[in-house]
N, C-alpha and C. Protein backbone atom coordinates (compact mmCIF):
# COMPACT_ATOMS: atom_id res chain seq x y z
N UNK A 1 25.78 30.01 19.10
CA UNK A 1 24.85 29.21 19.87
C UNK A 1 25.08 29.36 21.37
N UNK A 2 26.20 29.64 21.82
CA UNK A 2 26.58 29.53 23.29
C UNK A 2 25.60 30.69 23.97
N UNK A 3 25.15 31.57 23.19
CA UNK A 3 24.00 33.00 23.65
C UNK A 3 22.69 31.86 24.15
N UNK A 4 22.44 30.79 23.93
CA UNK A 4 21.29 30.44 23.89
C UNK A 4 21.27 29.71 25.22
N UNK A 5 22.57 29.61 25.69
CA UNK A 5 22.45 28.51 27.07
C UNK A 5 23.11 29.53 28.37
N UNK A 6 22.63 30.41 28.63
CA UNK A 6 23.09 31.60 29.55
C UNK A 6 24.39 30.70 30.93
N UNK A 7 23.73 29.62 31.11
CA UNK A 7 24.54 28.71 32.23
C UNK A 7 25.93 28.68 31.66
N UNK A 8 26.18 28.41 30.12
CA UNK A 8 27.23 28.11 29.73
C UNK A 8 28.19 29.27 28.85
N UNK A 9 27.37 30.59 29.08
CA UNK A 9 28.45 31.69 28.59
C UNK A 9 29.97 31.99 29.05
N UNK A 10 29.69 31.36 30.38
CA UNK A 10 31.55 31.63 30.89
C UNK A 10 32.79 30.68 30.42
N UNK A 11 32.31 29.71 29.59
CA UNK A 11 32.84 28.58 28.96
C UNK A 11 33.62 29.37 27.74
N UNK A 12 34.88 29.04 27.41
CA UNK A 12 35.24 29.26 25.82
C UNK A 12 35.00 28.99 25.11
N UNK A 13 34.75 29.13 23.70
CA UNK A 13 33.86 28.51 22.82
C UNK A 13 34.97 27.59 22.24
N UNK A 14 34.22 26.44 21.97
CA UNK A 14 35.26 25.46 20.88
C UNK A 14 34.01 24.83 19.75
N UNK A 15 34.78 23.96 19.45
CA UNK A 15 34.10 23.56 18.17
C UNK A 15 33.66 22.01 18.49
N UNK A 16 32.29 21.80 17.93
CA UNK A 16 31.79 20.57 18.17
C UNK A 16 31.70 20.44 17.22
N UNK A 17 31.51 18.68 17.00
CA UNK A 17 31.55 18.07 15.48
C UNK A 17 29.93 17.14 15.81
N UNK A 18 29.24 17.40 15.03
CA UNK A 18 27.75 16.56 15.24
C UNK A 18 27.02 15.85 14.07
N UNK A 19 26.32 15.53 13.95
CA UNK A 19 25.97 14.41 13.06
C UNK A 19 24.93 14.78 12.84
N UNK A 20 23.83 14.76 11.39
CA UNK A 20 22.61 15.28 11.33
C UNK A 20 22.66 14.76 9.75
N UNK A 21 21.18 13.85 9.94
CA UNK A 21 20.63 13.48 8.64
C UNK A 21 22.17 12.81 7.85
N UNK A 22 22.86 12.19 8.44
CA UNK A 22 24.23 11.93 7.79
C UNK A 22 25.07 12.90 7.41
N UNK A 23 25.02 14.02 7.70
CA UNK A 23 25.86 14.99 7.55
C UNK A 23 26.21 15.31 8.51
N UNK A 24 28.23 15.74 8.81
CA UNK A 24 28.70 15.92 9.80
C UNK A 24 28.73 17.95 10.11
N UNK A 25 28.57 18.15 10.85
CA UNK A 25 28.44 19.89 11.27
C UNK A 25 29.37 20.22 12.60
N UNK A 26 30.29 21.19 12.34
CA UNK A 26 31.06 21.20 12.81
C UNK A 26 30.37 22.96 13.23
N UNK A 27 29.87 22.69 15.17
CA UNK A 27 29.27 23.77 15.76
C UNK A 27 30.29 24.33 16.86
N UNK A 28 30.02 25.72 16.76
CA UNK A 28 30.78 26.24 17.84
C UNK A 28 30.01 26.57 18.57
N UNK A 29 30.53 26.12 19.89
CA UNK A 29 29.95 27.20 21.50
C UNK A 29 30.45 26.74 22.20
N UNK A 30 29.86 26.44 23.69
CA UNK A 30 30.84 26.29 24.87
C UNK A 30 30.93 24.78 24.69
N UNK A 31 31.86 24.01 25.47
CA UNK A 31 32.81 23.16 25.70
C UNK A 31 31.52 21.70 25.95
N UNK A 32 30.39 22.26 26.01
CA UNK A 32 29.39 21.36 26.47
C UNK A 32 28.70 20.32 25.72
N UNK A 33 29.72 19.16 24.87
CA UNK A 33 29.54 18.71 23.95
C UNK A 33 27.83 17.79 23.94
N UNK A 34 27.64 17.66 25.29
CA UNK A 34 26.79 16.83 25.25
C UNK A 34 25.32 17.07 24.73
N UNK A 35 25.57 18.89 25.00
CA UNK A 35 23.94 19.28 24.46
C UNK A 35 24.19 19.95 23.41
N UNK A 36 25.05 19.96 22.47
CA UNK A 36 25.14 20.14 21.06
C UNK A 36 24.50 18.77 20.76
N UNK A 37 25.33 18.12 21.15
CA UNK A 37 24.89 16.50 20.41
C UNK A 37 23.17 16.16 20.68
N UNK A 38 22.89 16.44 22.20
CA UNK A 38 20.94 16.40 22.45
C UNK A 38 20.65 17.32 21.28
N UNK A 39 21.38 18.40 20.62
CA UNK A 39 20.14 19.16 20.26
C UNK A 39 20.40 18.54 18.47
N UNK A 40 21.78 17.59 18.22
CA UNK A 40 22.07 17.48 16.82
C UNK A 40 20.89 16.00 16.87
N UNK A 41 21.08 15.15 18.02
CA UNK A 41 20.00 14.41 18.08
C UNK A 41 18.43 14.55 17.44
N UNK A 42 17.96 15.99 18.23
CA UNK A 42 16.52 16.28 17.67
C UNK A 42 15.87 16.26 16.68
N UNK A 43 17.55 17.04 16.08
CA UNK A 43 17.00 17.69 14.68
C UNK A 43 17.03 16.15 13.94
N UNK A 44 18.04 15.90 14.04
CA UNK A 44 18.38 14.29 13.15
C UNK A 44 16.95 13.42 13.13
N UNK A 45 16.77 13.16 14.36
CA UNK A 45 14.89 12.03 14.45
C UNK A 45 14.36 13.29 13.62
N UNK A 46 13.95 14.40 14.17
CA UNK A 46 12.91 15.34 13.38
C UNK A 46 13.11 15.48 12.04
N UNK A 47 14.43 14.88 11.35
CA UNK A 47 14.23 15.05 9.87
C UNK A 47 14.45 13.29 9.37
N UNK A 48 14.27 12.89 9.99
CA UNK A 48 13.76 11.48 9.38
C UNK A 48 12.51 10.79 9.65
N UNK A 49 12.18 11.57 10.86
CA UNK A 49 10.33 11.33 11.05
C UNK A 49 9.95 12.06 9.33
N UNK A 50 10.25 12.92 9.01
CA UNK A 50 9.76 13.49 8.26
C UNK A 50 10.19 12.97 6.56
N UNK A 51 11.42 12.61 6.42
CA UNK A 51 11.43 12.19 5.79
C UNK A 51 10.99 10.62 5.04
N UNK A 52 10.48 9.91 6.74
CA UNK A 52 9.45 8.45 6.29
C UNK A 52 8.35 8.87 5.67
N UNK A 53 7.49 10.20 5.76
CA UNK A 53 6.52 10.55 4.84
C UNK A 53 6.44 11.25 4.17
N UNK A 54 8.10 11.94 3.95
CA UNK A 54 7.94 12.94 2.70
C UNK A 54 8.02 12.27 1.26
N UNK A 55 7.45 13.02 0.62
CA UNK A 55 7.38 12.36 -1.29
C UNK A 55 8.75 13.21 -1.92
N UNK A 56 10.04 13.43 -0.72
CA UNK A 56 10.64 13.94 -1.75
C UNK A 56 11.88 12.88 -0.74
N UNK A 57 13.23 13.50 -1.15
CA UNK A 57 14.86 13.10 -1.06
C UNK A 57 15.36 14.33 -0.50
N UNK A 58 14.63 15.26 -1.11
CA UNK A 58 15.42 16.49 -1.54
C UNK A 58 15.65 16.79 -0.20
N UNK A 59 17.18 16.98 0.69
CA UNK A 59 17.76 17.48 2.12
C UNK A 59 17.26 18.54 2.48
N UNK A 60 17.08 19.57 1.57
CA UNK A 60 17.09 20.62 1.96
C UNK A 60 15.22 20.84 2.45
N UNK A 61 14.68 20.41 1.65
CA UNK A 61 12.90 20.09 1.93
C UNK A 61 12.69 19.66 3.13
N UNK A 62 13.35 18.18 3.46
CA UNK A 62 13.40 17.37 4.00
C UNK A 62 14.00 18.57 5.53
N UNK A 63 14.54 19.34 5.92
CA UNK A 63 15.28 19.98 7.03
C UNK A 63 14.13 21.39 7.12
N UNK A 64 13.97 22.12 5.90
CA UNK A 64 12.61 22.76 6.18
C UNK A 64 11.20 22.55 7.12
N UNK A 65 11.05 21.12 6.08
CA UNK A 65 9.73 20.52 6.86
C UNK A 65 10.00 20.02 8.65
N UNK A 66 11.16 19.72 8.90
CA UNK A 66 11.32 19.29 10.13
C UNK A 66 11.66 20.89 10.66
N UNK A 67 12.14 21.84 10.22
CA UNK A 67 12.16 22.95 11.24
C UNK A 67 10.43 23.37 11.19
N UNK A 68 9.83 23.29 10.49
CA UNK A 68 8.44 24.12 10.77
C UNK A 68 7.66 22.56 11.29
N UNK A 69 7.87 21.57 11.71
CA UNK A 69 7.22 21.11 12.14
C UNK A 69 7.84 21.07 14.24
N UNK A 70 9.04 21.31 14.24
CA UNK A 70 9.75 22.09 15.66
C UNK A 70 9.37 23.37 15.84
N UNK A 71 8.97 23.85 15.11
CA UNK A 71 8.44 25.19 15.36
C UNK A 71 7.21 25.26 15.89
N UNK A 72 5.89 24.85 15.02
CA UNK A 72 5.07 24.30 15.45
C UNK A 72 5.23 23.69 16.86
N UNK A 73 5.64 22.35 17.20
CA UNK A 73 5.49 22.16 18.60
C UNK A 73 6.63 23.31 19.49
N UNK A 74 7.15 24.25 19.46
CA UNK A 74 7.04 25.58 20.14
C UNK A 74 6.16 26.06 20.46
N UNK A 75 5.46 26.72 19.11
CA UNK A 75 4.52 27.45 19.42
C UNK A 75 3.22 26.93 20.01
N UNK A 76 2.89 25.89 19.84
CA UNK A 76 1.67 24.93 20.42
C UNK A 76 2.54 24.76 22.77
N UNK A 77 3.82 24.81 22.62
CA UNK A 77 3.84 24.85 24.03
C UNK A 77 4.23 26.72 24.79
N UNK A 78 4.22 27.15 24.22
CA UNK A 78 4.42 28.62 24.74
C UNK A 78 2.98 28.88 24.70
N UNK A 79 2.11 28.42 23.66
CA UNK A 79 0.45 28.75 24.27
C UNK A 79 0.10 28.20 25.21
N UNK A 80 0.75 26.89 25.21
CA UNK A 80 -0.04 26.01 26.50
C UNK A 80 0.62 27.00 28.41
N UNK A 81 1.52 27.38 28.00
CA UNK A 81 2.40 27.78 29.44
C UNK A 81 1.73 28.75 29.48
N UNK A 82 1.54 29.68 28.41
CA UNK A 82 0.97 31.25 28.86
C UNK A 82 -0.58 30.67 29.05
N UNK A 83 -1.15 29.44 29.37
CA UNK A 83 -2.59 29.77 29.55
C UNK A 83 -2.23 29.10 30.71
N UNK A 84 -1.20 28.34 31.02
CA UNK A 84 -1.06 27.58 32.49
C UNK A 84 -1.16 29.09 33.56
N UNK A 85 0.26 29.76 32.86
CA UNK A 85 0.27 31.34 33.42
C UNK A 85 -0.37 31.90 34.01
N UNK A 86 -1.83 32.31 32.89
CA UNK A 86 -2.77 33.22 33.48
C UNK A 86 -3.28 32.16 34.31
N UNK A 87 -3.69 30.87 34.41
CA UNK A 87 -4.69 29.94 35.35
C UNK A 87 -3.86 30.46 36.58
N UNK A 88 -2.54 29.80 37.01
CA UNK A 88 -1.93 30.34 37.88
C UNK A 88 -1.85 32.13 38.37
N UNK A 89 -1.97 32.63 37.61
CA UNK A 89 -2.08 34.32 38.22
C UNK A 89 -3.43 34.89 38.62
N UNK A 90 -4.83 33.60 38.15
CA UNK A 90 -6.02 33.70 38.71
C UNK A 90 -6.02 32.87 40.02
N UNK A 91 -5.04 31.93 39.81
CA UNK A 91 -5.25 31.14 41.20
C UNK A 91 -4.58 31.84 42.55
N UNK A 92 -3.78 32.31 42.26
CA UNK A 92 -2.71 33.22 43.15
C UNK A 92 -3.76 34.42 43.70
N UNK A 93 -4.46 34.97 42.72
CA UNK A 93 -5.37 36.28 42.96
C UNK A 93 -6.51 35.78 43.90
N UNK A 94 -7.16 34.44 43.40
CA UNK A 94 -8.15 33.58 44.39
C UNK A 94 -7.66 33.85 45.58
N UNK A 95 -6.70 33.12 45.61
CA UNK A 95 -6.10 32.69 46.79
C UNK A 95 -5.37 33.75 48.39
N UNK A 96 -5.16 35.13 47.43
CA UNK A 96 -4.62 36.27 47.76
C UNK A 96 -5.92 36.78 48.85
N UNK A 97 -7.07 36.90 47.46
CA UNK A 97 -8.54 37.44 48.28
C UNK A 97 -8.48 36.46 49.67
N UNK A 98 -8.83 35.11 49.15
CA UNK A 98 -9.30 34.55 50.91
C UNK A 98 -8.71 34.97 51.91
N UNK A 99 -7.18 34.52 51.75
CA UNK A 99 -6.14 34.80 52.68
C UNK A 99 -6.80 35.90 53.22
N UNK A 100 -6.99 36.96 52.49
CA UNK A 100 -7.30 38.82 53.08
C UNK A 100 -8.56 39.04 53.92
N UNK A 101 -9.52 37.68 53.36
CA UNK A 101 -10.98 37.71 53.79
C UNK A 101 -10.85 37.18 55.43
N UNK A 102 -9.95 35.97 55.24
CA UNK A 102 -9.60 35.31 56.48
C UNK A 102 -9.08 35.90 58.10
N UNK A 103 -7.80 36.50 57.03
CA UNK A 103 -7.22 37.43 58.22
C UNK A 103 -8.20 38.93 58.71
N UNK A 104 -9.30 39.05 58.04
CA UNK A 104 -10.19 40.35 58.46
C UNK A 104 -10.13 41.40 57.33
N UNK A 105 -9.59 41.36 56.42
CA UNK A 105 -9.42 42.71 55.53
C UNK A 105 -10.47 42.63 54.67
C-alpha cells in the first residue's frame, strides 16, 4: 500500500493494525497510521451502509458489494474531473485567443 501514497514512500514500512466490519487487519506501509485507519474507516461505513440493505450476512458479499459500490463513486468522479478538464482546456483556449486578439495578433 505505501506505492499508493508517493508523499510517504521514504517512510519504512511497519505494520498497522485496523478494524473493518469487526475484523481486525493487520496492514503494512509507511508509519502513517492515521490514513490506514481514514481508509480502514471507509471501507468499514461502506460495508455497513451496505449491509443495512443487504438480504444477506454473508462478509464476503457484504465487502464485494461495498467495493463495487466505491468503485462506482470513482468512476462517476474521474468522469466528472475529465469533463471539468476539457471545460477548463476550452476555457484556457478562450481565453488564450482574446488575450492574442487584445494584444494585436
Amino acid at each position: 500500500m505505501a506505492n499508493e501514497c508517493p508523499d510517504l514512500d521514504a517512510m519504512p514500512p511497519t505494520t498497522t493494525a485496523v478494524e473493518i466490519f469487526g475484523a481486525v487487519y493487520h496492514v503494512r506501509g509507511s508509519d502513517d497510521t492515521g490514513y490506514f485507519q481514514s481508509l480502514a474507516d471507509l471501507v468499514d461505513r461502506k460495508m455497513r451502509e451496505v449491509a443495512a440493505h443487504a438480504n444477506t450476512s454473508d462478509t464476503s458479499r457484504i465487502a464485494i458489494l461495498a467495493a463495487l459500490n466505491m468503485a462506482d463513486e470513482l468512476f462517476r468522479i474521474q468522469k466528472q474531473q475529465e469533463g471539468e478538464r476539457v471545460e477548463i482546456r476550452e476555457k484556457v483556449a478562450e481565453l488564450a485567443e482574446e488575450l492574442n486578439r487584445a494584444l494585436g495578433g
